[in-house]
Protein backbone atom coordinates (compact mmCIF):
# COMPACT_ATOMS: atom_id res chain seq x y z
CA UNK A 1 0.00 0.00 0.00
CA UNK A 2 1.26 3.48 -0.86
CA UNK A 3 -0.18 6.13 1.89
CA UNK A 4 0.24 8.84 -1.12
CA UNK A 5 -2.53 6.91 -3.43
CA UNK A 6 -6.25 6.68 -2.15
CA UNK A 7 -7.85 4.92 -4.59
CA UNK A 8 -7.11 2.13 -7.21
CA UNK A 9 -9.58 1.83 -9.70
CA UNK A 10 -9.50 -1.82 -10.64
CA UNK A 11 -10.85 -2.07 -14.22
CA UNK A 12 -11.09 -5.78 -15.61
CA UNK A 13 -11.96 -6.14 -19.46
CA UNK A 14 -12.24 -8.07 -22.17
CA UNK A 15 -12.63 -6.24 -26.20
CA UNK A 16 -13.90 -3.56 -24.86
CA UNK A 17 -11.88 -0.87 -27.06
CA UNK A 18 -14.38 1.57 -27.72
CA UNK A 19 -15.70 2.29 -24.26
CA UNK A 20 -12.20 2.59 -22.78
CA UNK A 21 -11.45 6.48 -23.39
CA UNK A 22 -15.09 7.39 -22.78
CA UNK A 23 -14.60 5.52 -18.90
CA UNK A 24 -10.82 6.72 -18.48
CA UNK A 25 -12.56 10.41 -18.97
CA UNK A 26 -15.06 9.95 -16.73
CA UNK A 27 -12.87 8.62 -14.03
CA UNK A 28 -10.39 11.28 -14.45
CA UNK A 29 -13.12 14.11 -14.31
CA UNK A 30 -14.83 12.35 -10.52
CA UNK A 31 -11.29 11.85 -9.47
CA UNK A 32 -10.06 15.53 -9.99
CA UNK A 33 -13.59 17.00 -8.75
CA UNK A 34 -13.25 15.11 -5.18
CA UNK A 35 -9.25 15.56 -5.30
CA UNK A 36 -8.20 12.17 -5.00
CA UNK A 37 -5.44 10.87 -5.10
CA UNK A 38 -5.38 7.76 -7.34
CA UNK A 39 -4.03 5.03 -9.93
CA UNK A 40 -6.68 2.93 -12.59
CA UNK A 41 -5.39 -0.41 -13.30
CA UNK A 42 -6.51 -1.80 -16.23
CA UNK A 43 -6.22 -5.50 -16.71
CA UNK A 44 -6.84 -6.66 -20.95
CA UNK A 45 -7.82 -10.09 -19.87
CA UNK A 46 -6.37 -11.21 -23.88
CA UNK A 47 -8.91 -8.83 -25.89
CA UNK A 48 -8.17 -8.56 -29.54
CA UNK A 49 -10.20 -5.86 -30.93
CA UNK A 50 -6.83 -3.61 -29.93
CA UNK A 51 -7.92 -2.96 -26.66
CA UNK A 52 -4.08 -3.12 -25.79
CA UNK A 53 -3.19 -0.49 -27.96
CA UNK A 54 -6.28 1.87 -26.57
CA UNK A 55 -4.35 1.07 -22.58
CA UNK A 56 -1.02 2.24 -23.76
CA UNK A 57 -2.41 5.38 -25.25
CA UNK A 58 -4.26 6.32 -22.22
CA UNK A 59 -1.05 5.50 -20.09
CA UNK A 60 1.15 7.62 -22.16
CA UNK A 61 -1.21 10.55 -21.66
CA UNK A 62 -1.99 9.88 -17.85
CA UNK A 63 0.81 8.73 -15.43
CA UNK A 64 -1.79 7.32 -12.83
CA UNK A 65 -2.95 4.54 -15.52
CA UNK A 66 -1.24 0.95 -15.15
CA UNK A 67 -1.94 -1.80 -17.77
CA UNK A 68 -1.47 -5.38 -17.54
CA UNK A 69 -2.14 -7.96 -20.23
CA UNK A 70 -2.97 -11.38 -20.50
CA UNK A 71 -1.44 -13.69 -22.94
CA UNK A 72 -4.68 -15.50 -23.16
CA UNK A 73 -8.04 -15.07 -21.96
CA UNK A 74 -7.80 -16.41 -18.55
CA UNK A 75 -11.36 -14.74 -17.05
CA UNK A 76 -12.46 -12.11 -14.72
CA UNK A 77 -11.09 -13.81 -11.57
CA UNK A 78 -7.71 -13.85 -12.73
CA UNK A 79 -7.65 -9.99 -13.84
CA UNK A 80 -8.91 -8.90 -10.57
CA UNK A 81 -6.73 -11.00 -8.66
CA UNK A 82 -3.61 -9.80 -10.22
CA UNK A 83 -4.88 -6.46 -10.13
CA UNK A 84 -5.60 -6.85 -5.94
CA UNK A 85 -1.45 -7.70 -6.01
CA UNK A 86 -0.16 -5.02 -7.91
CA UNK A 87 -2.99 -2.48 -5.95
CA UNK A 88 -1.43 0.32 -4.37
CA UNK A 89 -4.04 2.53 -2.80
CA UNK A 90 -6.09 2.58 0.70
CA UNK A 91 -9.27 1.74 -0.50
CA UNK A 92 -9.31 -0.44 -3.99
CA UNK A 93 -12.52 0.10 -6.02
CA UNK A 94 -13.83 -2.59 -9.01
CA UNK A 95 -15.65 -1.61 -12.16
CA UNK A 96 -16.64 -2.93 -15.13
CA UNK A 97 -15.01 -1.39 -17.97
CA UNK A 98 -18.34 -1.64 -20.21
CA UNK A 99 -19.98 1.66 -18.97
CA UNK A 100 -22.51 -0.06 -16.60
CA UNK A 101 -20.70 1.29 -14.15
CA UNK A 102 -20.76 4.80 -12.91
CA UNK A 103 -17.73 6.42 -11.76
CA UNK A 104 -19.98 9.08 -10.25
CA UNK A 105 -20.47 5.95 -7.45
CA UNK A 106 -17.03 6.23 -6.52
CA UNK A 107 -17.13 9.45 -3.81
CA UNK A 108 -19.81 7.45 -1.64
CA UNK A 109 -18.17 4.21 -1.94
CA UNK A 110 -14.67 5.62 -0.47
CA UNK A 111 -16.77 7.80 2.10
CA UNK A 112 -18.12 4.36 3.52
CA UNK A 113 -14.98 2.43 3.57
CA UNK A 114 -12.91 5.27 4.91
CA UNK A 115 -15.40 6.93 7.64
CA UNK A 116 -18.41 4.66 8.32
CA UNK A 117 -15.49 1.54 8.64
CA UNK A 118 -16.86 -0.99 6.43
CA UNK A 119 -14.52 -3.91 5.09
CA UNK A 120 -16.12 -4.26 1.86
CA UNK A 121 -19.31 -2.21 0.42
CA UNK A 122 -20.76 -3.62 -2.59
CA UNK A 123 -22.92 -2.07 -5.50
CA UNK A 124 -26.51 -3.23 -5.51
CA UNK A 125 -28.26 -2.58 -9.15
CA UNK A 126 -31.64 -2.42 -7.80
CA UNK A 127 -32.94 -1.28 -11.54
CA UNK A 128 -31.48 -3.30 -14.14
CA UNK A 129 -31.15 -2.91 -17.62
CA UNK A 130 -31.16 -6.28 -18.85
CA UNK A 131 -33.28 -8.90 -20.32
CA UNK A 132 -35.47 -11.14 -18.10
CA UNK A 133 -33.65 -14.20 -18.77
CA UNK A 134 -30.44 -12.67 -17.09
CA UNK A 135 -32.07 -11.34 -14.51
CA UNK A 136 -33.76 -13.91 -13.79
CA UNK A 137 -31.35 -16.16 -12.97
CA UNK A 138 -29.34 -13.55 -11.31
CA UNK A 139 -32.03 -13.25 -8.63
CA UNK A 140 -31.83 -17.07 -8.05
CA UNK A 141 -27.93 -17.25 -7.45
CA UNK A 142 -28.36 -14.09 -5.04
CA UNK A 143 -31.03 -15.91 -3.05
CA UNK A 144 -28.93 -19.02 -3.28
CA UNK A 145 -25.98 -17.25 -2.18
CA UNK A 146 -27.46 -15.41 0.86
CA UNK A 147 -29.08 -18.61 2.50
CA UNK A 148 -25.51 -20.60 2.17
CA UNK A 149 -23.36 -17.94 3.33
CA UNK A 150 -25.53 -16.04 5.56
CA UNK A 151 -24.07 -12.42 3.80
CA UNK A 152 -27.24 -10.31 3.15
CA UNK A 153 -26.69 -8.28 -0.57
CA UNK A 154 -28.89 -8.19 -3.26
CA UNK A 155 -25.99 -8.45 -5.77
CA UNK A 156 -23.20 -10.52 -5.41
CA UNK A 157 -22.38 -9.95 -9.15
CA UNK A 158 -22.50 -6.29 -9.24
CA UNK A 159 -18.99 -5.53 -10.65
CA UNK A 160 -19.02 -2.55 -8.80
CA UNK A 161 -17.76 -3.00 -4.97
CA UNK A 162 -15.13 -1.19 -3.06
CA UNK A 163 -12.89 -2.60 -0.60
CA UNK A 164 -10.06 -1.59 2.42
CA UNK A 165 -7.05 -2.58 0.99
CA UNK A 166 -6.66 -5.22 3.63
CA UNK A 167 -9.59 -7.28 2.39
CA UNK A 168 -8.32 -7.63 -1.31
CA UNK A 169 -4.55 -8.26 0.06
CA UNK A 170 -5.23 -11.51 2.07
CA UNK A 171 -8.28 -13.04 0.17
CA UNK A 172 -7.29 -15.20 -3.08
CA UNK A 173 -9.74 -16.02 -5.30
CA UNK A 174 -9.05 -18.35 -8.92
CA UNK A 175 -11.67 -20.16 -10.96
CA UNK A 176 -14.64 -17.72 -11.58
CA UNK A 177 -14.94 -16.73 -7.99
CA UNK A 178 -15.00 -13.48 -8.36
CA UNK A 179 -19.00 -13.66 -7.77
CA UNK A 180 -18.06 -14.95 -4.11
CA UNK A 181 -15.59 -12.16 -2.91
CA UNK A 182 -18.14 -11.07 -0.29
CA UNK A 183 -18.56 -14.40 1.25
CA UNK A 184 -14.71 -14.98 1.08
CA UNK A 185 -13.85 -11.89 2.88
CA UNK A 186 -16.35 -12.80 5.54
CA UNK A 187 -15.19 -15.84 6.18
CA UNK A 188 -11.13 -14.69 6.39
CA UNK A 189 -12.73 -12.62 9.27
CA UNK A 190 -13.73 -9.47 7.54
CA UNK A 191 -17.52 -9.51 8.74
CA UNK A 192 -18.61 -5.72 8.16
CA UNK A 193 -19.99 -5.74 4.45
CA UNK A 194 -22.55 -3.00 3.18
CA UNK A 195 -24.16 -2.55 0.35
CA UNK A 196 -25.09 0.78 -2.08
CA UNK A 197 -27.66 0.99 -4.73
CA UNK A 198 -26.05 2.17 -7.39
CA UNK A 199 -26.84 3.18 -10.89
CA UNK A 200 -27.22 0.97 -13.58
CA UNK A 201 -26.57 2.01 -17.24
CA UNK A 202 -27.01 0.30 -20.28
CA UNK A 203 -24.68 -1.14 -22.49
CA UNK A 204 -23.59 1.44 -24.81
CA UNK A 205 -21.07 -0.48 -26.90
CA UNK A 206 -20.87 -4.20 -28.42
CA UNK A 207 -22.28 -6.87 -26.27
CA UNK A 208 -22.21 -9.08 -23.29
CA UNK A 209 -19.33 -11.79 -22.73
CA UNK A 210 -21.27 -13.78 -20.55
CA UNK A 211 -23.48 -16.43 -21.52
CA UNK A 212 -25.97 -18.37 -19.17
CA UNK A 213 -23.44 -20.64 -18.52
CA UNK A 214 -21.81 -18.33 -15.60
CA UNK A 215 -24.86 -19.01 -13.31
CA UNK A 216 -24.05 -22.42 -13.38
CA UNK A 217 -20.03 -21.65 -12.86
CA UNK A 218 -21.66 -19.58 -10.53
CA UNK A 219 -23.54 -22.21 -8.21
CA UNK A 220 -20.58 -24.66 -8.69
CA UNK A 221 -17.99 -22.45 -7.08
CA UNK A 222 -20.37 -21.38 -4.29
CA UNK A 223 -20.51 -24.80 -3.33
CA UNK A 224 -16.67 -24.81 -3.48
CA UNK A 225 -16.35 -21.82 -1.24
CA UNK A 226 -18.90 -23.18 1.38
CA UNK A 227 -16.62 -26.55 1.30
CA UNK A 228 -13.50 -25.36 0.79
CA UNK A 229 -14.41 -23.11 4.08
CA UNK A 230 -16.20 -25.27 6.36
CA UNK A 231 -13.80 -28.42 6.04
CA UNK A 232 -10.38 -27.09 4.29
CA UNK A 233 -8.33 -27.18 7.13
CA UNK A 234 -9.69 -30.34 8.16
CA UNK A 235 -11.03 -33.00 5.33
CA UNK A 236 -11.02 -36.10 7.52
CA UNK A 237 -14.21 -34.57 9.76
CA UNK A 238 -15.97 -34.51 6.58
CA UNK A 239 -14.40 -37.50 4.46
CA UNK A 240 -13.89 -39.20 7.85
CA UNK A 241 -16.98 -38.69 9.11
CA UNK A 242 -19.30 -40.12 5.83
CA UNK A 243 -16.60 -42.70 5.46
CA UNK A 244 -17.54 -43.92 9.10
CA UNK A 245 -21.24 -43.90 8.80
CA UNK A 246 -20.91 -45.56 5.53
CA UNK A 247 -18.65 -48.17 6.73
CA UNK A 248 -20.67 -48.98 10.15
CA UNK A 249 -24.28 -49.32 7.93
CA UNK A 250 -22.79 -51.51 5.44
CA UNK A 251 -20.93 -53.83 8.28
CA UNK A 252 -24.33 -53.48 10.30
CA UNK A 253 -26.04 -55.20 7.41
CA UNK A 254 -23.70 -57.83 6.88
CA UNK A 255 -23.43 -58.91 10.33
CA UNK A 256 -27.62 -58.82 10.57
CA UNK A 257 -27.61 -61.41 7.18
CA UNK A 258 -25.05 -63.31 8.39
CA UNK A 259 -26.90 -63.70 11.91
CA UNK A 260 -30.07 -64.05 9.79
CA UNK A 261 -28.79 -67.12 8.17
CA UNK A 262 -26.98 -68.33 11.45
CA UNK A 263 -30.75 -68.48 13.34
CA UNK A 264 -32.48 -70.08 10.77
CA UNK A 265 -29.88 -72.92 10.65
CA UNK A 266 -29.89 -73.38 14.05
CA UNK A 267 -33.86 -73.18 14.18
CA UNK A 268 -33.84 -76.20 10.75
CA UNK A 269 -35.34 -73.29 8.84
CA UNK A 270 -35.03 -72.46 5.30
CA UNK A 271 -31.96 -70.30 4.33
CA UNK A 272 -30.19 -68.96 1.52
CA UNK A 273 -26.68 -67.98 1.59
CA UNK A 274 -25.82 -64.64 2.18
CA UNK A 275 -24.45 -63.87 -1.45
CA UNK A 276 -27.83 -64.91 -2.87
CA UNK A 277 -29.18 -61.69 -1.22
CA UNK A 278 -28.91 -58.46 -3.01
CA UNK A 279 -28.84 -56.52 0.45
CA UNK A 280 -25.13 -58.50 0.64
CA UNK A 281 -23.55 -56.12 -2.04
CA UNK A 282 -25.36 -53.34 -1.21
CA UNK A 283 -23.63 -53.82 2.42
CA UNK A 284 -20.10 -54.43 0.32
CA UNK A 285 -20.55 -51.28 -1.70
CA UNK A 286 -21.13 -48.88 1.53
CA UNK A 287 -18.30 -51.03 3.32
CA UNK A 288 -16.32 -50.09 0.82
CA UNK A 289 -17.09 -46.50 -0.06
CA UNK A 290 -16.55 -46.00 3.51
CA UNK A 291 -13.13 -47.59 3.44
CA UNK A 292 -12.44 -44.95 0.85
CA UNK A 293 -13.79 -42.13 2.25
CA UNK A 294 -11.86 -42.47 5.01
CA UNK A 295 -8.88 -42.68 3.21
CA UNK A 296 -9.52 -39.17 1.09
CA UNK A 297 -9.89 -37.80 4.75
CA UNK A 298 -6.72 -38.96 5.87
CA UNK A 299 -4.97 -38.03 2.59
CA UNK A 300 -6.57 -34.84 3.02
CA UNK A 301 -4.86 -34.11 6.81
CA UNK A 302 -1.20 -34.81 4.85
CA UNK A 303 -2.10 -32.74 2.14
CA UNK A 304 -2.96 -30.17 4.41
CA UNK A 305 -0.09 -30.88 6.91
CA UNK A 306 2.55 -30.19 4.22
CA UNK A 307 0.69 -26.68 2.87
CA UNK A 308 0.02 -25.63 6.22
CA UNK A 309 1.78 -22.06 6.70
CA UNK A 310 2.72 -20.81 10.41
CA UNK A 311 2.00 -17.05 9.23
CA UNK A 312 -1.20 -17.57 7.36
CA UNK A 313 -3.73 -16.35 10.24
CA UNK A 314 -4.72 -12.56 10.23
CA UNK A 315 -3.73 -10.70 12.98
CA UNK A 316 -6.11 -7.56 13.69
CA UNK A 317 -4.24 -5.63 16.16
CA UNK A 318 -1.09 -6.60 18.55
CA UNK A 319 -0.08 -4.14 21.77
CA UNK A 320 2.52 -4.60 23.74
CA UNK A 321 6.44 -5.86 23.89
């Protein structure tokens, strides 16, 4: 962090060439209004409509502008998370580089992170802009979102969210988890996230990159998170624990067939061997998931064992010698 630089406008895109100056302006024109101090960091997440070209103009004429580009298209995760390394400002602010976003947001966000304390404040677009069968689904991975991780926002996807730079220096985030930041940065401990309604605009050049297929990316890292949260740091109580209960059913049946064919012998009833009975390989299978099971979980403890790090806990505040 540089205590000279207030804000780093973190600016993620993908061919989006012609909107580029039109946002830089914008920016520029909020940031010298309020007098900030400030750096954008745009990240060409491998465009090729010469987005590139349209960064290294803007940085020739402006000395606050950083680029950084991809030699691929790796996704919107990956830009922001290289951009939340190379950040150098107190409070680090996200946008969309399509012009959804208003930069005219960006005096109330740094208000609330800098005097009302929050960790994390995140855009809410209350009135959208898009079709129904993107907001649609939007509405269902927000409701999904809320009841597994217990953080209350309207909008996890809103690309518009400002953070302390604390947050956005010890959270990582790969895959497409960039829809989860909120829940990750409440569970690494930073529990006071807000939320601003904030204005949405609609697209005013070329199109959408995302297809449908994000809500489903979507849902599938959630339940990563929630896992990865709950039982990183300690795979055998969930491995462990279903290897167990699977394990002790399938034994439980085995012994009750094998005791089932023990009384009728001794009674001169009719029997069947144990094998004849399908319930016999149902009993196998869970013995044997269970066996495995277990074994993930204890794989999992080395695993973690070896990639455990002394320093890796967040300390808030230390006093004293």
């Amino acid at each position: 962090m540089n205590p000279n630089i207030q804000i780093s406008l973190v600016i993620p895109l993908y061919n989006e060439a012609e909107s580029l100056p039109e946002l830089h302006d914008w920016i520029v024109r909020v940031m010298r209004d309020n007098n900030y101090s400030y750096e954008i960091l745009f990240v060409d997440d491998g465009s090729n409509d010469g987005s590139w070209a349209v960064i290294k103009r803007l940085a020739a004429r402006n000395p606050f502008v950083r680029g950084f580009r991809f030699v691929r298209n790796y996704g919107k995760t990956a830009a922001l998370q290289t951009a939340f390394v190379q950040s150098r400002g107190n409070v680090v602010i996200t946008m969309d580089a399509d012009l959804q976003d208003s930069p005219d947001e960006i005096p109330e966000l740094y208000r609330m992170i800098t005097e009302e304390g929050y960790d994390l404040v995140s855009g809410w677009k209350k009135k959208r802009f898009d079709p129904l069968t993107k907001t649609l689904p939007t509405k269902l991975f927000n409701a999904v979102s809320r009841w597994v991780s217990g953080v209350h926002l309207h909008d996890f996807n809103c690309g518009l969210k400002a953070y302390q730079a604390r947050v956005v220096k010890n959270i990582t985030i790969y895959g497409e988890m960039h829809r989860n930041i909120p829940i990750i940065a409440k569970w690494n401990g930073f529990r006071k996230i807000g939320e601003k309604v904030v204005q949405h605009q609609a697209r005013k050049y070329g199109s959408t990159k995302f297809g449908l297929e994000r809500f489903i990316f979507g849902f599938l890292d959630l339940l990563t998170v929630a896992f990865v949260n709950k039982f990183g740091r300690r795979p055998m109580h969930f491995f462990g624990t279903m290897g167990v209960l699977s394990f002790v059913v399938g034994s439980i049946m085995a012994m009750y067939l094998i005791a089932e064919k023990l009384y009728n012998i001794s009674q001169g009833l009719r029997y069947r061997n144990v094998t004849d009975n399908p319930m016999f390989f149902l009993a196998l299978v869970a013995i044997i998931i269970g066996s495995q099971l277990f074994l993930a979980g204890f794989l999992g403890e080395l695993f973690v064992k070896q990639t455990f790090k002394k320093d890796e806990y967040l300390i808030e505040e230390i006093t004293g010698e």
